[in-house]
Protein backbone atom coordinates (compact mmCIF):
# COMPACT_ATOMS: atom_id res chain seq x y z
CA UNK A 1 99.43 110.44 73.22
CA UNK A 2 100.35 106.88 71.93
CA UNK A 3 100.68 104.85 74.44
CA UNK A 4 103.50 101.53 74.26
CA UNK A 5 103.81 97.76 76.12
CA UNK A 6 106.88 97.34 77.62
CA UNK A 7 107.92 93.74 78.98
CA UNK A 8 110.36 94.21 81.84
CA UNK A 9 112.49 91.22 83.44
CA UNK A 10 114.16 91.39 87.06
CA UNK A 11 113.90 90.15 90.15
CA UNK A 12 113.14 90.84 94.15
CA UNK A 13 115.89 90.53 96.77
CA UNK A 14 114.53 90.57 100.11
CA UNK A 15 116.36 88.91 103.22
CA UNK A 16 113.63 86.64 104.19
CA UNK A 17 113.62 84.86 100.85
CA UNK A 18 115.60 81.85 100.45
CA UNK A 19 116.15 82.77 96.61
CA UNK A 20 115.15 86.16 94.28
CA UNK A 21 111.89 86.00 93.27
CA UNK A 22 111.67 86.41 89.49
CA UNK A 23 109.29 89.19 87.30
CA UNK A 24 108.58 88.96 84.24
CA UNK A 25 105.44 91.80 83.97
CA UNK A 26 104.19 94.08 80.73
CA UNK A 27 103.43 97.33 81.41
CA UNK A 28 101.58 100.04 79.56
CA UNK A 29 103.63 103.45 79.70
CA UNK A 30 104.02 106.16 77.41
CA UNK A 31 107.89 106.20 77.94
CA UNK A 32 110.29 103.33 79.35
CA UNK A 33 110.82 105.51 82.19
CA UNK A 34 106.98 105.48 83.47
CA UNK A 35 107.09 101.96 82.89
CA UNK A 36 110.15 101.39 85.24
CA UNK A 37 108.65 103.79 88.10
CA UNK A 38 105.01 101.93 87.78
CA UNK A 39 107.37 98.53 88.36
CA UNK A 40 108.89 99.89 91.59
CA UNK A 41 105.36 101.11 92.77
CA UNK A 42 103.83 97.78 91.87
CA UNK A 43 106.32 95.55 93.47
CA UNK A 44 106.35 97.44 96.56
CA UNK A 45 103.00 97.75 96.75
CA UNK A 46 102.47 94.27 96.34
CA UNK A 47 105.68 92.68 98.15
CA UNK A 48 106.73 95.37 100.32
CA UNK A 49 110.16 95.31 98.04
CA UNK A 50 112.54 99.06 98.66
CA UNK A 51 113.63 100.25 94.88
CA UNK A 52 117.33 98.76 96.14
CA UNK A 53 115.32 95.59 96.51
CA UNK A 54 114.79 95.79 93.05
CA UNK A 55 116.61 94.29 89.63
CA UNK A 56 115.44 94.89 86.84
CA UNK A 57 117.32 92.92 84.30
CA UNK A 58 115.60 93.80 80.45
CA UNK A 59 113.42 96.15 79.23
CA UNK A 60 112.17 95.49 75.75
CA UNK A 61 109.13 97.17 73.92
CA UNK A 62 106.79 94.73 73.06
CA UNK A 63 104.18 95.15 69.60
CA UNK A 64 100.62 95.20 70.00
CA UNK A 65 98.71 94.70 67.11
């Protein structure tokens, strides 16, 4: 199975923050899909952020050569 780079966009809105913090992360994921769920896992892993918490503005698939 091939796997593809996708760069996804978005941003964190928590209470406590004065402004969104902004992503801008690529991910390797067979399908867009995986990609989105390892987002939410990473950025609530790493910034206690719910999935509501969570924009994700663009999702584009990046080439690797």
């Amino acid at each position: 199975m091939m796997s593809k780079v996708f760069r996804i966009k978005g941003e964190i809105m928590k209470k406590h923050f004065f402004e969104p913090l902004t992503f801008n992360q690529l991910i390797k994921a067979a399908k867009e899909e995986h990609a989105v769920e390892r987002i939410y896992a990473e950025m609530g892993s790493r910034h206690r952020a719910k999935r509501t918490e969570v924009k994700i503005e663009s999702i584009s698939e990046e080439q690797v050569e």
